[in-house]
C-alpha atoms as a PDB file:
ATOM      1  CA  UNK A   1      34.989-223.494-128.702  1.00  0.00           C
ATOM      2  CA  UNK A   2      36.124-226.178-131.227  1.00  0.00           C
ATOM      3  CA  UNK A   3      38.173-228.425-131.492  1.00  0.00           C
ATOM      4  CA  UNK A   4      40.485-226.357-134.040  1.00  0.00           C
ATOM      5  CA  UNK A   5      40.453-223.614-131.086  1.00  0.00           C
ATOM      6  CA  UNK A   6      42.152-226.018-128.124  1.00  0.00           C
ATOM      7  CA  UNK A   7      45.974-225.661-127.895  1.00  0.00           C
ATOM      8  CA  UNK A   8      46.062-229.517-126.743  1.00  0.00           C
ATOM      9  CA  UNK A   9      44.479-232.601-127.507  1.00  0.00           C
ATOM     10  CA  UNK A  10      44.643-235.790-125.852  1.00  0.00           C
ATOM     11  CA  UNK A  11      43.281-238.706-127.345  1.00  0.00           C
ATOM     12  CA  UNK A  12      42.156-241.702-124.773  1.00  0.00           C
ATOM     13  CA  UNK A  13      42.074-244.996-125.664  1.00  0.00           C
ATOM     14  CA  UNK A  14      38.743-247.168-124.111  1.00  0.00           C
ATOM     15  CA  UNK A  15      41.174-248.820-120.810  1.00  0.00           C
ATOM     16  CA  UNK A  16      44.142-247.439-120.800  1.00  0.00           C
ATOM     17  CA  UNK A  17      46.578-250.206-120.603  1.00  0.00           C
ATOM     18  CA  UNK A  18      49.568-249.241-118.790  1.00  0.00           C
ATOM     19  CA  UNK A  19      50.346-245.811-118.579  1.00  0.00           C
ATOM     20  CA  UNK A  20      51.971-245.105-122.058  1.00  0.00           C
ATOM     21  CA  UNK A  21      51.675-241.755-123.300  1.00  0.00           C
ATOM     22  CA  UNK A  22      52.586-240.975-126.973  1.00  0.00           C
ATOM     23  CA  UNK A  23      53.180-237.029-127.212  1.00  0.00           C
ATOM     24  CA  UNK A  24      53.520-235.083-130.512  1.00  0.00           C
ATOM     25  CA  UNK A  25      54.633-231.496-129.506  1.00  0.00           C
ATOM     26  CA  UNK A  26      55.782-229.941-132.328  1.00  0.00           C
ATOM     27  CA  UNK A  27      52.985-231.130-135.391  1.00  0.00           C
ATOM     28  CA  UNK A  28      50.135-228.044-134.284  1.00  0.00           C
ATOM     29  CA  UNK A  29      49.773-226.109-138.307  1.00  0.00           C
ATOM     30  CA  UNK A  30      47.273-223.795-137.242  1.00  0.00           C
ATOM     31  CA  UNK A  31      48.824-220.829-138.335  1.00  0.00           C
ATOM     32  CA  UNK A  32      46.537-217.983-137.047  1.00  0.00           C
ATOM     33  CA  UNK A  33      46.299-214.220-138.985  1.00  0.00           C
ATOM     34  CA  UNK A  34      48.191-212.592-136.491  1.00  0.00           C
ATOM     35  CA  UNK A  35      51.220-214.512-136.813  1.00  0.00           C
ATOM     36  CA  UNK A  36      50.968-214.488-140.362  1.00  0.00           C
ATOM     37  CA  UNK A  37      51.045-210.706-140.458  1.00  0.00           C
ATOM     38  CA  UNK A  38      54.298-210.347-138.642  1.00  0.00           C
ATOM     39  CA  UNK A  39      56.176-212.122-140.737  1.00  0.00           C
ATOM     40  CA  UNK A  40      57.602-211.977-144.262  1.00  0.00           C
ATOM     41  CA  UNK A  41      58.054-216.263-144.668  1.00  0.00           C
ATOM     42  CA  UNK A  42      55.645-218.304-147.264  1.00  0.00           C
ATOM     43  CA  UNK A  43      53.800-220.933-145.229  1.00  0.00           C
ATOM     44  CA  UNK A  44      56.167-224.040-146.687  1.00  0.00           C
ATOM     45  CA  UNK A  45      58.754-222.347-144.973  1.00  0.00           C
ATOM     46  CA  UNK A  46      57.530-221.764-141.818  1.00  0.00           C
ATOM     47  CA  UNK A  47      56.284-225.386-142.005  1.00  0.00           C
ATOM     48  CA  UNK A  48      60.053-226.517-142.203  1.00  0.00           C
ATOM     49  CA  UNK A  49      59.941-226.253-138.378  1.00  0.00           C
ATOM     50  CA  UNK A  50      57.214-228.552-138.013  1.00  0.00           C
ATOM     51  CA  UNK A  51      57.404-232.227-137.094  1.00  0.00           C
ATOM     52  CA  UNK A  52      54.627-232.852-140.304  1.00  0.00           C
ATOM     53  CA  UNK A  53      52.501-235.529-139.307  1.00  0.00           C
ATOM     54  CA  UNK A  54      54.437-236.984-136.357  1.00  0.00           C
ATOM     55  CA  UNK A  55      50.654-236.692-135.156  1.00  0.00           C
ATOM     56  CA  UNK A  56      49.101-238.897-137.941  1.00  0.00           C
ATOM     57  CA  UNK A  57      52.200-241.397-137.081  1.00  0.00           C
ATOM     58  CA  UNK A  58      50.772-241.611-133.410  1.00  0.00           C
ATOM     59  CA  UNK A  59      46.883-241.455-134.025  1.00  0.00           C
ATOM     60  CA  UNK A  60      46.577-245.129-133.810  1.00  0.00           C
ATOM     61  CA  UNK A  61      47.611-245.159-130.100  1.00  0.00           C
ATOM     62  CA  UNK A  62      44.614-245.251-127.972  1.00  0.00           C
ATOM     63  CA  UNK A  63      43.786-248.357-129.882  1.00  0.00           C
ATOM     64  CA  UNK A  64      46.555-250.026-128.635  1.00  0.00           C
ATOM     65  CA  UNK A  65      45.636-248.738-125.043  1.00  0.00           C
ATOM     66  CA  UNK A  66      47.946-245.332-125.284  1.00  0.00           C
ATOM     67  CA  UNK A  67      46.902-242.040-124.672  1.00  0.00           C
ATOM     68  CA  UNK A  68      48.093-239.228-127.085  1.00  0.00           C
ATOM     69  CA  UNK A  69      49.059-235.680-126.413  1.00  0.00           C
ATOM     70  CA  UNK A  70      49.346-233.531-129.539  1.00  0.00           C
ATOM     71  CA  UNK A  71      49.830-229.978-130.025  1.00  0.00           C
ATOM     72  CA  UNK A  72      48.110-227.522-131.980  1.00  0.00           C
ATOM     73  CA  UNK A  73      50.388-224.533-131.918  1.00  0.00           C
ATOM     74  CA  UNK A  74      53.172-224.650-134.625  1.00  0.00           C
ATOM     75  CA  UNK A  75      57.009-224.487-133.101  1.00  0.00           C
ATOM     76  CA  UNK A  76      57.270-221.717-135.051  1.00  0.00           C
ATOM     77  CA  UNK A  77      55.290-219.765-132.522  1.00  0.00           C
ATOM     78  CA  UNK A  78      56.266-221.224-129.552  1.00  0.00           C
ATOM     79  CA  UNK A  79      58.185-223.820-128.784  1.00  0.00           C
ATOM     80  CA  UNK A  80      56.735-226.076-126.176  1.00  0.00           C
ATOM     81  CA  UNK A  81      60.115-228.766-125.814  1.00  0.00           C
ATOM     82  CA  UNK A  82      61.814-225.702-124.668  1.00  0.00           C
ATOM     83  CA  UNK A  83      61.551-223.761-120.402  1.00  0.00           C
ATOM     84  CA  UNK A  84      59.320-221.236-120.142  1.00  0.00           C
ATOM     85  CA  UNK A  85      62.433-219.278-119.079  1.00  0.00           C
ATOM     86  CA  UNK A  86      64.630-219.593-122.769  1.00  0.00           C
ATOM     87  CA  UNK A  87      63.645-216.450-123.620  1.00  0.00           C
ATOM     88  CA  UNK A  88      66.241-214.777-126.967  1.00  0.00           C
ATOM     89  CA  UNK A  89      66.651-211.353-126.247  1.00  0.00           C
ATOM     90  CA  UNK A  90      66.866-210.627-129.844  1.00  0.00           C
ATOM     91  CA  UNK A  91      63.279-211.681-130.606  1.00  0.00           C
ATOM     92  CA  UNK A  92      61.893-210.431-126.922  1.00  0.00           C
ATOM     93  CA  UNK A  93      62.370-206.825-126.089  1.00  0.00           C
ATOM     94  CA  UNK A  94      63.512-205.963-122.417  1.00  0.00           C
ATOM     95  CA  UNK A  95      64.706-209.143-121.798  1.00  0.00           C
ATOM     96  CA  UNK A  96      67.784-209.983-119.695  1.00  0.00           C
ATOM     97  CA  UNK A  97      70.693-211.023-121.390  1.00  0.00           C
ATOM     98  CA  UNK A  98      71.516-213.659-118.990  1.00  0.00           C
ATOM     99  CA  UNK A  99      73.663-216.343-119.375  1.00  0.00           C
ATOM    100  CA  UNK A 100      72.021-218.691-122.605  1.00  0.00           C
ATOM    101  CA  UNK A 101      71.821-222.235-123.431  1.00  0.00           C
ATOM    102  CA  UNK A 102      72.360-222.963-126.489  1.00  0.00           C
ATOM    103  CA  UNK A 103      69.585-223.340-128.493  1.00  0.00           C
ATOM    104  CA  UNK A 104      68.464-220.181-127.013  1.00  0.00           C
ATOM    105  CA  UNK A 105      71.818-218.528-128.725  1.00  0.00           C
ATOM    106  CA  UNK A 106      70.937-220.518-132.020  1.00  0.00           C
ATOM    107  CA  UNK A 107      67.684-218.842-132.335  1.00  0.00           C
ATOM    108  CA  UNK A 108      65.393-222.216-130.735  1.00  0.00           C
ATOM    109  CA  UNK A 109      64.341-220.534-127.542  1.00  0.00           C
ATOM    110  CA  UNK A 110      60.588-220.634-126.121  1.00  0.00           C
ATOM    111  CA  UNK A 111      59.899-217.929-129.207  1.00  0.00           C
ATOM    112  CA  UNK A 112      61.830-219.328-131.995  1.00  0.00           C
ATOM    113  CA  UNK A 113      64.235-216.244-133.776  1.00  0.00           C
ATOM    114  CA  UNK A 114      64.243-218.948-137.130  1.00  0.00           C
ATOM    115  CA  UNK A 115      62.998-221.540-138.493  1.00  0.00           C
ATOM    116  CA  UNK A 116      65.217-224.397-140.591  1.00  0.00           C
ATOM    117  CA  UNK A 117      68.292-223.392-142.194  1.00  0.00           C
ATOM    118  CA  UNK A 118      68.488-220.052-139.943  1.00  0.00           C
ATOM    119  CA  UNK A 119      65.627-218.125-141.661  1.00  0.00           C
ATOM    120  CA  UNK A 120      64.250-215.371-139.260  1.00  0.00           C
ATOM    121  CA  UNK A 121      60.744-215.972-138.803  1.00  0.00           C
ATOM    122  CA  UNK A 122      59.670-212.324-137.551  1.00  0.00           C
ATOM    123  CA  UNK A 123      60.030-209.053-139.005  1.00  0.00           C
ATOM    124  CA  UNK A 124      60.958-207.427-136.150  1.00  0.00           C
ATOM    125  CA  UNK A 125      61.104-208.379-132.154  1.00  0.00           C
ATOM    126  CA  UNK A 126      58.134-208.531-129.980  1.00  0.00           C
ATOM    127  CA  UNK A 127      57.235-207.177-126.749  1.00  0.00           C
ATOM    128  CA  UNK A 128      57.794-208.939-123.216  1.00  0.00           C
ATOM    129  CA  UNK A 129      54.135-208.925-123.137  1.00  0.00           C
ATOM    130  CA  UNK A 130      52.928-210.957-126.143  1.00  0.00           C
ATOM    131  CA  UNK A 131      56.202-213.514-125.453  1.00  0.00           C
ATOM    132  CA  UNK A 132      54.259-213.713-122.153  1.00  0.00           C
ATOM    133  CA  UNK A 133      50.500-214.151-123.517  1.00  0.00           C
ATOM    134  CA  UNK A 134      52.161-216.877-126.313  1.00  0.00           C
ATOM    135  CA  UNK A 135      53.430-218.725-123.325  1.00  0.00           C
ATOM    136  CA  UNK A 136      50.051-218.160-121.226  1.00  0.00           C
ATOM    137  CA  UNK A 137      47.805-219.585-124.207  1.00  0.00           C
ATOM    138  CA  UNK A 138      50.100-222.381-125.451  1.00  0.00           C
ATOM    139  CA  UNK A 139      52.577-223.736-123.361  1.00  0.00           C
ATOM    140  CA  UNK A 140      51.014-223.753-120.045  1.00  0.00           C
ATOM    141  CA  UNK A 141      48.023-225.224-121.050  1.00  0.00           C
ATOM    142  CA  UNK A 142      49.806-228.414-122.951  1.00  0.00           C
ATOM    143  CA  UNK A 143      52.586-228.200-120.122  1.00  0.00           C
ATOM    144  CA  UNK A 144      49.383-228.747-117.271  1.00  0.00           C
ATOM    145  CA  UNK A 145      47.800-231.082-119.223  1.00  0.00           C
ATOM    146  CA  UNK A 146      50.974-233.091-119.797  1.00  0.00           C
ATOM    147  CA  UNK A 147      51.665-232.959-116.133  1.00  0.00           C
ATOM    148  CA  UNK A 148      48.261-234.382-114.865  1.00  0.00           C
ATOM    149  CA  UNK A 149      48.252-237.170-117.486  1.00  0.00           C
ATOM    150  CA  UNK A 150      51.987-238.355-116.033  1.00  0.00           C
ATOM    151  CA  UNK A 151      50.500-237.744-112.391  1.00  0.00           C
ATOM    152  CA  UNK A 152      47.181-240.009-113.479  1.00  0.00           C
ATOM    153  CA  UNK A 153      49.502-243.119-115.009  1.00  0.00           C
ATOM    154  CA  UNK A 154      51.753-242.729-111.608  1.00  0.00           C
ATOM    155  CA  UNK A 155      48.723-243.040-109.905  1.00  0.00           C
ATOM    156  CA  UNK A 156      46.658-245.594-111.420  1.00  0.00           C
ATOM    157  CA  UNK A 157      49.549-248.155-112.685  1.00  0.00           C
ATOM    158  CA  UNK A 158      52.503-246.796-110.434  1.00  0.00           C
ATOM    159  CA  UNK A 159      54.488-245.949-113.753  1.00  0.00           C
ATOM    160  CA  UNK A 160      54.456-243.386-116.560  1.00  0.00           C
ATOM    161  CA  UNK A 161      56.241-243.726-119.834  1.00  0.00           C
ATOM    162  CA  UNK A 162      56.173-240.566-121.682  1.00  0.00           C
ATOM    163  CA  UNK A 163      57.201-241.464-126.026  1.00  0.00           C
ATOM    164  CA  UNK A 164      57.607-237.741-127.032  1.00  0.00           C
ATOM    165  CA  UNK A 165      57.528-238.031-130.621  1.00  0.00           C
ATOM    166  CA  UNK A 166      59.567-236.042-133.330  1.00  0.00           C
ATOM    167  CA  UNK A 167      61.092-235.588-136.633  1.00  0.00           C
ATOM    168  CA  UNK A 168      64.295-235.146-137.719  1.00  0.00           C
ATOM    169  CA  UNK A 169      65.566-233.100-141.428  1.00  0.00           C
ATOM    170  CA  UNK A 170      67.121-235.709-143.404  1.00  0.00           C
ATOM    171  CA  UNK A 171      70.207-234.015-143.753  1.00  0.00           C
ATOM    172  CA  UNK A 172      70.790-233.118-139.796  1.00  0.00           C
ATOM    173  CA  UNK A 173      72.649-236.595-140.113  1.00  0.00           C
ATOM    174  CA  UNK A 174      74.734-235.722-143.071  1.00  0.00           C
ATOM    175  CA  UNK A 175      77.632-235.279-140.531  1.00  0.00           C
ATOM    176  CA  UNK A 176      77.575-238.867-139.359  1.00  0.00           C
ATOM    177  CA  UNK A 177      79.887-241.351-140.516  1.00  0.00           C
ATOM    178  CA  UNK A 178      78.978-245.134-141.290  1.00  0.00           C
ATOM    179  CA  UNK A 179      75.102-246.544-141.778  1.00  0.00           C
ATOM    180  CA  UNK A 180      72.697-243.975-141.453  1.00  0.00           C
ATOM    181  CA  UNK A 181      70.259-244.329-138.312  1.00  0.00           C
ATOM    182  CA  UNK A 182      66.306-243.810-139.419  1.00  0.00           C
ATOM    183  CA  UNK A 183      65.446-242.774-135.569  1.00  0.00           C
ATOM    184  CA  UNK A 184      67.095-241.414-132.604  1.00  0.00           C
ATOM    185  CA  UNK A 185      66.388-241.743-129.414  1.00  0.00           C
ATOM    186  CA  UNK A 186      67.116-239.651-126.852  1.00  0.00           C
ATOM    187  CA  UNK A 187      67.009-240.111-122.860  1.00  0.00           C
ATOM    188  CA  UNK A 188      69.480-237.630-122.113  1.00  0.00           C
ATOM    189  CA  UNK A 189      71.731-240.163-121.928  1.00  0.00           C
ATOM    190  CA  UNK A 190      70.402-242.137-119.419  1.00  0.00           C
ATOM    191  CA  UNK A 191      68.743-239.233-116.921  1.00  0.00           C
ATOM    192  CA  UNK A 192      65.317-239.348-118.047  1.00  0.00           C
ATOM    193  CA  UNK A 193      64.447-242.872-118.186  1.00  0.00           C
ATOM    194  CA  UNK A 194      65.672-246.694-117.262  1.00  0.00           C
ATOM    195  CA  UNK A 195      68.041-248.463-119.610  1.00  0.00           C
ATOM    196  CA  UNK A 196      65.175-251.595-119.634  1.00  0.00           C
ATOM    197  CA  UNK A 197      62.615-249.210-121.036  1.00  0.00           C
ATOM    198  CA  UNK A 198      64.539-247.503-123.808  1.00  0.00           C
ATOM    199  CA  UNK A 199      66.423-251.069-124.351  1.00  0.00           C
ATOM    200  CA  UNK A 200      61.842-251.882-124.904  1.00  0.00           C
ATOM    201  CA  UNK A 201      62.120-249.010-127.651  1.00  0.00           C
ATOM    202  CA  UNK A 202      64.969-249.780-129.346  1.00  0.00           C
ATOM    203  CA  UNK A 203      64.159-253.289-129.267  1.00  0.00           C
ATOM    204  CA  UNK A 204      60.202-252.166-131.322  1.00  0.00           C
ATOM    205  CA  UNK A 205      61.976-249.937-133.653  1.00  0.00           C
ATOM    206  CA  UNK A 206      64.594-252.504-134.794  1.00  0.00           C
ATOM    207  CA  UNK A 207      62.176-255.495-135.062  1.00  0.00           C
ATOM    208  CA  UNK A 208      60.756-253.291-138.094  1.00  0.00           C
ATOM    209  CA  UNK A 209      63.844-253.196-139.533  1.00  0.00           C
ATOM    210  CA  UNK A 210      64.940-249.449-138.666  1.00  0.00           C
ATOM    211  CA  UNK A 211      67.984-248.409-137.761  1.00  0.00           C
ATOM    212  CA  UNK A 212      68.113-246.314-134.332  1.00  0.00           C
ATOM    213  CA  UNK A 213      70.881-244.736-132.835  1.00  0.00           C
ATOM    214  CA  UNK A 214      70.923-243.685-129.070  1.00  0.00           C
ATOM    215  CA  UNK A 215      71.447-239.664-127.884  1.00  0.00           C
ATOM    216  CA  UNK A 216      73.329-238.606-130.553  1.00  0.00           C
ATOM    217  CA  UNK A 217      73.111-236.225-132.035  1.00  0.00           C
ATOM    218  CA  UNK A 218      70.005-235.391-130.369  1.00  0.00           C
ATOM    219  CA  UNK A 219      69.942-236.187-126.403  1.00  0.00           C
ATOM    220  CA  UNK A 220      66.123-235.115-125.348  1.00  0.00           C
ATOM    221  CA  UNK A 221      65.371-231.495-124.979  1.00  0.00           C
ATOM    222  CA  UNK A 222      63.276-229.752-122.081  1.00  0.00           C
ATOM    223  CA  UNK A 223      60.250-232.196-122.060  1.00  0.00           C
ATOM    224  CA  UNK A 224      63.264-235.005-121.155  1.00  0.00           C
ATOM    225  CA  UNK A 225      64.635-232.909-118.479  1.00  0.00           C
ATOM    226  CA  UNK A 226      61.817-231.573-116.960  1.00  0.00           C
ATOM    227  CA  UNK A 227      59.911-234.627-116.618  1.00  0.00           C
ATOM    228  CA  UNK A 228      61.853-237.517-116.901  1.00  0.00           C
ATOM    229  CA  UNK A 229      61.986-239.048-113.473  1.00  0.00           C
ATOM    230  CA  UNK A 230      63.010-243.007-113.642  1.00  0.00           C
ATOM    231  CA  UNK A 231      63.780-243.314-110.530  1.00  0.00           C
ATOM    232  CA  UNK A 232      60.080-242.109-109.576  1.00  0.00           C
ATOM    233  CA  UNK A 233      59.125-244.669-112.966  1.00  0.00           C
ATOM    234  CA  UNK A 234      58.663-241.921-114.745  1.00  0.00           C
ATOM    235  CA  UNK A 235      60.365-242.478-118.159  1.00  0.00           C
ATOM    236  CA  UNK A 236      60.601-240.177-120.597  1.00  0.00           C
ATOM    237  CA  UNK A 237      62.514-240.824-124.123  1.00  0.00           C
ATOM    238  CA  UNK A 238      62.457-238.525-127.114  1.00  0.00           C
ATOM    239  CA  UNK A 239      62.369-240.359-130.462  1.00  0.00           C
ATOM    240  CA  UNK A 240      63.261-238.937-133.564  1.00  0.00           C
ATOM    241  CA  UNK A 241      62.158-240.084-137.286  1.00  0.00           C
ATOM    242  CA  UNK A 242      64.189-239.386-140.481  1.00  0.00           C
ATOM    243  CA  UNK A 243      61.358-236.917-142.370  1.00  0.00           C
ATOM    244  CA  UNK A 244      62.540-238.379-145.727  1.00  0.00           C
ATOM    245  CA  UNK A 245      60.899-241.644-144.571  1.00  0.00           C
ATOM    246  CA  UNK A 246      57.578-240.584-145.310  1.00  0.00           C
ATOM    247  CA  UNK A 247      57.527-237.046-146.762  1.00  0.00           C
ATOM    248  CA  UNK A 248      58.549-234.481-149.107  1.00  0.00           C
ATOM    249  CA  UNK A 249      60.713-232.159-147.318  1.00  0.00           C
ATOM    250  CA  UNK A 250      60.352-229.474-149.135  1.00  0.00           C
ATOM    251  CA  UNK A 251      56.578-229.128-150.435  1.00  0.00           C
ATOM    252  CA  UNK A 252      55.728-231.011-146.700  1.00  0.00           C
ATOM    253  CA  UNK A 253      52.832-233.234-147.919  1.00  0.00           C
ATOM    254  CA  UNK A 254      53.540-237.259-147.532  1.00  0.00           C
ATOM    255  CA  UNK A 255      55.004-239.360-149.957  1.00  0.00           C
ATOM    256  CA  UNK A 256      54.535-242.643-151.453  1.00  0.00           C
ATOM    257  CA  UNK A 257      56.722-244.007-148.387  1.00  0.00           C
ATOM    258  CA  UNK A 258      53.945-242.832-145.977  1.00  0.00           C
ATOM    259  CA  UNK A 259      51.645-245.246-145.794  1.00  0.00           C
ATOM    260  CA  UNK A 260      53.899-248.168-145.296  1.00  0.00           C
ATOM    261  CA  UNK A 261      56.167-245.949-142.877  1.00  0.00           C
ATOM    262  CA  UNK A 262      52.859-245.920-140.578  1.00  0.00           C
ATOM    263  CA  UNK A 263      51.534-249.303-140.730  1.00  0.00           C
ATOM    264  CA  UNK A 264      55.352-250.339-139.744  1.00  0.00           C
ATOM    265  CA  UNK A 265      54.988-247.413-136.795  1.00  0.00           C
ATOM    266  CA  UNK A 266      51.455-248.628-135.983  1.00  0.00           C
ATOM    267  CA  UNK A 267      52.910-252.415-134.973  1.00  0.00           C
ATOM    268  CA  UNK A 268      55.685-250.363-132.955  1.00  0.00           C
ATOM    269  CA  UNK A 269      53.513-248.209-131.166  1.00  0.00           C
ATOM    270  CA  UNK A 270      51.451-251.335-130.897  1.00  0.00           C
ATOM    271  CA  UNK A 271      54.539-253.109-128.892  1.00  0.00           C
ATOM    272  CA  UNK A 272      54.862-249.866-126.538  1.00  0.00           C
ATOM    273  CA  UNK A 273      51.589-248.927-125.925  1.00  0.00           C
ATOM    274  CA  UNK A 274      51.424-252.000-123.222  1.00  0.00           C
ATOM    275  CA  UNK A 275      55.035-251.523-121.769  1.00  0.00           C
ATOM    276  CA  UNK A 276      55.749-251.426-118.016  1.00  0.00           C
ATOM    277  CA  UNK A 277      58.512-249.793-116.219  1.00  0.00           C
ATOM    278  CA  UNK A 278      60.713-252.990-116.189  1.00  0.00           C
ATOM    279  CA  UNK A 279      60.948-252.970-120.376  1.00  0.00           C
ATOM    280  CA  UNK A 280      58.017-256.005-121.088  1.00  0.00           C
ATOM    281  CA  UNK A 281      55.168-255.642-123.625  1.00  0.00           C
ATOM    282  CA  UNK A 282      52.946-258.116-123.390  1.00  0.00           C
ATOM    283  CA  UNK A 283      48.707-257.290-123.341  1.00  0.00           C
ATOM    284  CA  UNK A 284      48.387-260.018-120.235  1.00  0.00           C
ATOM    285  CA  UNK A 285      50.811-258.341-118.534  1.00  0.00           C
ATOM    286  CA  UNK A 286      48.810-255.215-118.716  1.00  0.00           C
ATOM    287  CA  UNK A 287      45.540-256.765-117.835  1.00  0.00           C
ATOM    288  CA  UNK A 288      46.777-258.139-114.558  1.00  0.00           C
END
């Protein structure tokens, strides 16, 4: 098996300094035959779901002393920030139409119903069983793997600080009134990690002169919930980047913006990738 074959891949840095964890769920673009044949959408538009290069953004961890988890699967398959469970019985055959969240009722379940802009993505729905094999071959294995890595920071530095990375359409702010944030974080507002550590985000982001706005409008999605334990010290924030800070929206390749956009990231990531559960950055800190 390849590389190009494994639905995760975490990238560790040479010591890992203090139990930061960068995560890129929703960057995978391996769009395999199958999927392509079950649906009518040219590939640019089944991109529009993706976080584009949210992973690129994050590579530089593990030389900061990070570790990286990154995706391979595109959201347009399955969705791995959403429960197992958020199942849309109008892409899923013969499921239960229980009570839904939602994003499930918007068409962002587990199996995504559309991609940006309410496009349908399939052609028609699938069976319970290939929802079920999806879910067997991409989300549990990132899900596991994302679960021992928070287990192995708890247990070797008595914290984890989960950074799920993401990307935001420039115009799902449009509605916003007054200077226009160029992240959001999200720590569902306050449940899924301590006001000192995302005060430690905010605090990176704005030093490099971006604009962040806290849990509105996006909160922190499943990965938050599920995992987000702070007071375990288990922190979990979702941070989301305007896309039109670094790429073309609608051809998806990176702009002239990218390249200063990550070197401005890099010294941010830099700043977190030695943060401890009580919101200071500092490489002696993490060497003690």
């Amino acid at each position: 098996m390849t590389e190009s074959d494994l639905p995760v891949l975490i990238d560790r840095p040479g010591p890992w300094a203090s139990g930061v964890i960068f995560g890129s769920p929703h960057s995978g673009r391996a769009y395999p035959d199958w999927f392509l044949e079950g649906t009518k959408l040219p590939a640019e538009t089944l991109r529009s779901s993706e976080d584009a290069f949210v992973d690129r953004l994050i590579a530089c961890a593990p030389s900061f002393g990070a570790v990286t988890i990154r995706a391979q699967v595109p959201r347009a398959i399955v969705d791995l920030n959403r429960a197992p469970d958020e199942i849309d019985p109008l892409v899923v055959r013969g499921v239960p139409r229980h009570p839904l969240n939602q994003r499930t009722l918007a068409g962002l379940g587990v199996i995504p119903r559309v991609v940006s802009q309410g496009r349908a993505i399939l052609e028609r729905p699938i069976d319970r069983a290939e929802a079920e094999r999806r879910i067997d071959a991409y989300w549990r294995p990132y899900h596991q793997a994302l679960t021992s890595l928070i287990a192995e920071a708890r247990s070797r530095f008595g914290q984890a600080i989960l950074i799920d990375m993401h990307s935001m359409p420039h115009d799902a702010l449009n509605h916003l009134h007054g200077a226009r944030p160029d992240m959001v974080l999200g720590n569902r507002h306050g449940l899924s990690a301590a006001a000192r550590v995302s005060d430690a985000i905010v605090a990176a982001v704005e030093a490099e002169g971006w604009r962040i706005r806290r849990n509105s409008p996006f909160a922190g999605a499943y990965i938050c919930s599920a995992y987000g334990r702070p007071g375990q010290n288990v922190h979990v924030v979702q941070l989301e980047i305007d896309r039109a800070l670094y790429m073309d929206e609608k051809t998806i390749t990176p702009h002239e913006g990218f390249g200063d956009v990550a070197a401005r990231m890099a010294r941010v990531i830099r700043t977190l990738s030695v943060l401890d559960a009580d919101g200071r950055s500092d490489a002696a800190i993490a060497a003690e």
